[in-house]
N, C-alpha and C. Protein backbone atom coordinates (compact mmCIF):
# COMPACT_ATOMS: atom_id res chain seq x y z
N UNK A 1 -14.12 2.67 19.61
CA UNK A 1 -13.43 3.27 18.48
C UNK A 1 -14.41 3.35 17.31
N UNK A 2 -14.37 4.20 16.62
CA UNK A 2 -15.29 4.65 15.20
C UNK A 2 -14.89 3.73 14.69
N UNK A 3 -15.76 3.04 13.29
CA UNK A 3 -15.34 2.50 12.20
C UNK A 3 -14.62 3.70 11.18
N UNK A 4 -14.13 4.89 11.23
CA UNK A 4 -13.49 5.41 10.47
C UNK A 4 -12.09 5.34 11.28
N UNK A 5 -12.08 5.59 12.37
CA UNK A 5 -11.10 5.33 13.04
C UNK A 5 -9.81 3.96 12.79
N UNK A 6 -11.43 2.70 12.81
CA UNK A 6 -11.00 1.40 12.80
C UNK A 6 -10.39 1.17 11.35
N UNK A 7 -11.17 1.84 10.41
CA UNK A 7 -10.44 1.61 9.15
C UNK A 7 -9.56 2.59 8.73
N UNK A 8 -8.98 3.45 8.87
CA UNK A 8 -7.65 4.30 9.37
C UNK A 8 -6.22 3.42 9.67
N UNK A 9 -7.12 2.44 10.88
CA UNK A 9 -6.07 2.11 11.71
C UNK A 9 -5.42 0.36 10.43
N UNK A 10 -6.11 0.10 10.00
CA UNK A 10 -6.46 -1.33 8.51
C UNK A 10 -5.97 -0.63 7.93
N UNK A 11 -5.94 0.24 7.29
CA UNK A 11 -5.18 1.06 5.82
C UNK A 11 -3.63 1.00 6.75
N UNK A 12 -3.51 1.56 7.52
CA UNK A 12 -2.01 2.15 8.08
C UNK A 12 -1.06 0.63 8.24
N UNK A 13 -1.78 -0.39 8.67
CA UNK A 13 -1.56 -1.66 8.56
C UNK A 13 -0.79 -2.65 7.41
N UNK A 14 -2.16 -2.59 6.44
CA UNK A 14 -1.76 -2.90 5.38
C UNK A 14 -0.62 -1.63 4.59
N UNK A 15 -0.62 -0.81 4.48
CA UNK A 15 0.33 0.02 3.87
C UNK A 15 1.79 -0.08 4.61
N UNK A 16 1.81 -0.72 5.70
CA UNK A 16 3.32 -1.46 6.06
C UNK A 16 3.97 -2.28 5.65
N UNK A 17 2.08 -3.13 5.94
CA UNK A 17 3.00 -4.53 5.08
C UNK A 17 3.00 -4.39 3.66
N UNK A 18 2.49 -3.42 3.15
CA UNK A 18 2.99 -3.00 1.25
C UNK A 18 4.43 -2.66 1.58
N UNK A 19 4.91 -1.78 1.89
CA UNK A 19 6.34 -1.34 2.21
C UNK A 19 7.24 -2.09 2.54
N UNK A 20 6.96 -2.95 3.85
CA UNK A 20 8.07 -3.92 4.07
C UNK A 20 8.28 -4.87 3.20
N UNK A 21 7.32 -5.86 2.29
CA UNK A 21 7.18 -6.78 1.10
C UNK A 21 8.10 -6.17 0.29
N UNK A 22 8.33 -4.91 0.00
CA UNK A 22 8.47 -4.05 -1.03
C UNK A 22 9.98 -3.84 -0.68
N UNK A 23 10.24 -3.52 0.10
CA UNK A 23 11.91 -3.57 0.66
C UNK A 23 12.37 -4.57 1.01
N UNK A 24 11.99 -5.94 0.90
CA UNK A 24 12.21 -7.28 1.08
C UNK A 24 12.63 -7.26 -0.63
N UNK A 25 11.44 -7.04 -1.61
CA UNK A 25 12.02 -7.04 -2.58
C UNK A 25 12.93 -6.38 -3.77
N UNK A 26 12.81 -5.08 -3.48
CA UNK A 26 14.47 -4.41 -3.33
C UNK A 26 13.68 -4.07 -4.66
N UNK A 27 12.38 -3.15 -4.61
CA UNK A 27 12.12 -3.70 -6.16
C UNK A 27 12.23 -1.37 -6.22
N UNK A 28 12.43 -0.60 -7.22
CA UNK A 28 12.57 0.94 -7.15
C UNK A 28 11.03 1.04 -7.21
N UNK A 29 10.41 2.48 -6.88
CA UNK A 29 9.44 2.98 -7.11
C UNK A 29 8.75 2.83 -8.47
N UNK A 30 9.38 2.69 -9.42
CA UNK A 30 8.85 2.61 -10.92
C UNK A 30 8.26 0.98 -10.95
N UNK A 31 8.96 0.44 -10.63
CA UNK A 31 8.81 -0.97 -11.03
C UNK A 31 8.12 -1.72 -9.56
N UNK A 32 7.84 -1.16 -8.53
CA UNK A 32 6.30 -1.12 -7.60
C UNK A 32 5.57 -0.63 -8.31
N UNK A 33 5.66 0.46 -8.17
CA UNK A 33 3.74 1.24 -9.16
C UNK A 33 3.35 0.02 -10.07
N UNK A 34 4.13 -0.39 -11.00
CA UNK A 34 4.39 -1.21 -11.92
C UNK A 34 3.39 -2.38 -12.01
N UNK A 35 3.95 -2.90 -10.90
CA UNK A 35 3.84 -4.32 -10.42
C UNK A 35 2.52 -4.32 -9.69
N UNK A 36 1.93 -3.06 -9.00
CA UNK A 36 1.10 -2.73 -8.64
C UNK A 36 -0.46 -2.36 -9.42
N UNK A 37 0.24 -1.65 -10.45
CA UNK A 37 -0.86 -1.26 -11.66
C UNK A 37 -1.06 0.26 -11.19
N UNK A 38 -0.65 0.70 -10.58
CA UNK A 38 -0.82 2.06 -10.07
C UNK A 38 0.66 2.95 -10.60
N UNK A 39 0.61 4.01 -10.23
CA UNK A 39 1.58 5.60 -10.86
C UNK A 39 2.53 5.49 -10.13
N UNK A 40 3.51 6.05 -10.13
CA UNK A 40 4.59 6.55 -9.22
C UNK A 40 4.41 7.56 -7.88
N UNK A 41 2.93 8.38 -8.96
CA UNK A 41 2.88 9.10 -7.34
C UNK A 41 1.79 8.33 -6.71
N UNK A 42 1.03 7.66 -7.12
CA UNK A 42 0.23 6.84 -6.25
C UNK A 42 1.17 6.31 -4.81
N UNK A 43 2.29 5.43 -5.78
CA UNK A 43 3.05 4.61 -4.84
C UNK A 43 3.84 5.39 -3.74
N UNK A 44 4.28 6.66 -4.79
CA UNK A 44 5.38 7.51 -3.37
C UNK A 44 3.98 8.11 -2.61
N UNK A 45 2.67 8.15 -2.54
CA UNK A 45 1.45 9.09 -1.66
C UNK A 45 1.29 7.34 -0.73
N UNK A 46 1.62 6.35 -1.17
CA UNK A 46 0.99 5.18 -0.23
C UNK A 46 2.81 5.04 0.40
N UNK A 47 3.70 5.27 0.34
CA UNK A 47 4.69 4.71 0.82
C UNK A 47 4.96 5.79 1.81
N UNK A 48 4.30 7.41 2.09
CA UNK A 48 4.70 8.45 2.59
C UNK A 48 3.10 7.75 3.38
N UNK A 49 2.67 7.15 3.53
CA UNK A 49 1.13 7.22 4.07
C UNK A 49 0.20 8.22 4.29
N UNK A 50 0.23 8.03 2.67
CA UNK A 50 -1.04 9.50 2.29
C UNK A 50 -2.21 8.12 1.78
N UNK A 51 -2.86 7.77 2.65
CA UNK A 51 -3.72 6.75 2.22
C UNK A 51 -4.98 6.76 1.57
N UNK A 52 -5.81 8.37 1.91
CA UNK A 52 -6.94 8.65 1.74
C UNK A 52 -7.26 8.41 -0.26
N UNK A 53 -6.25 8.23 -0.96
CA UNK A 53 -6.44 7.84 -1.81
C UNK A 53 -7.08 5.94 -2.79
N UNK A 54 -6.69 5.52 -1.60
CA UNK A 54 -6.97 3.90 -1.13
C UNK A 54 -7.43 3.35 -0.43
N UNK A 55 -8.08 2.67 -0.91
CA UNK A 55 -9.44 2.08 -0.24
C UNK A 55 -8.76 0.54 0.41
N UNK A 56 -9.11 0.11 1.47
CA UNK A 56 -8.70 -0.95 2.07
C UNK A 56 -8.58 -2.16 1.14
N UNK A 57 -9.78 -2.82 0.41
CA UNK A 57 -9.60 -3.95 -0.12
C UNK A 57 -8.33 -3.61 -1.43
N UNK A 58 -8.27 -2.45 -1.67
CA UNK A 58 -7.19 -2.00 -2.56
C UNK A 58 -6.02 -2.16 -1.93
N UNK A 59 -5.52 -1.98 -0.80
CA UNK A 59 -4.33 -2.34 0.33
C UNK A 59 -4.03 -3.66 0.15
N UNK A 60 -5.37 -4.32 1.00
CA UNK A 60 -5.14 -5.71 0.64
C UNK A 60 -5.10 -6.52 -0.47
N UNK A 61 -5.43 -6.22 -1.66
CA UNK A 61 -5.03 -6.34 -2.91
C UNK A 61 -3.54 -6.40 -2.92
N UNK A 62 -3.22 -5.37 -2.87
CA UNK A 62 -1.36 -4.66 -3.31
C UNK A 62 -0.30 -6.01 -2.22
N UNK A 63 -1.17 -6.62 -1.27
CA UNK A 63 -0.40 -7.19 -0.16
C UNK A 63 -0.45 -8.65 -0.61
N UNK A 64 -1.60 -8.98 -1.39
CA UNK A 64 -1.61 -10.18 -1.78
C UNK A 64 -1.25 -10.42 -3.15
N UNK A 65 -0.53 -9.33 -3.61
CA UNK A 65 -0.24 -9.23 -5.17
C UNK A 65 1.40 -9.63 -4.75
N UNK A 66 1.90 -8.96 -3.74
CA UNK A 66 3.36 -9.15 -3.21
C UNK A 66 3.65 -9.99 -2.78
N UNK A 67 2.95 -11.31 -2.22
CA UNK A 67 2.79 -12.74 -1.32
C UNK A 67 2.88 -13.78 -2.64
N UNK A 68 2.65 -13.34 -3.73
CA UNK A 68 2.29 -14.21 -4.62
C UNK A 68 3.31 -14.58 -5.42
């Protein structure tokens, strides 16, 4: 497998577990972006998995911002 491939497959990953954290916490789109530090359309382009805007350690950022 490519490393573009491999990190494709890490973004799609982490952008689940952003989502599921995120519907665990019942929290609206405004107040993710929010909580995130990012826009509304950032959040609705990562929650539709339009990822190419986000960079992995940025994923895992958003995942360990929600754990916390």
């Amino acid at each position: 497998m490519s490393d573009i491939t491999e990190n494709g497959q890490q973004k799609s990953e982490l952008a689940s577990k952003v989502g599921s954290k995120l519907l665990r916490l019942d929290l609206s789109i405004g107040s993710s972006a929010k909580r995130l530090g990012i826009t509304q359309t950032e959040m609705t382009q990562l929650l539709r998995g339009e990822l190419d805007g986000f960079s992995t350690e940025q994923l895992q950022g958003f995942v360990q911002e929600l754990e916390g």
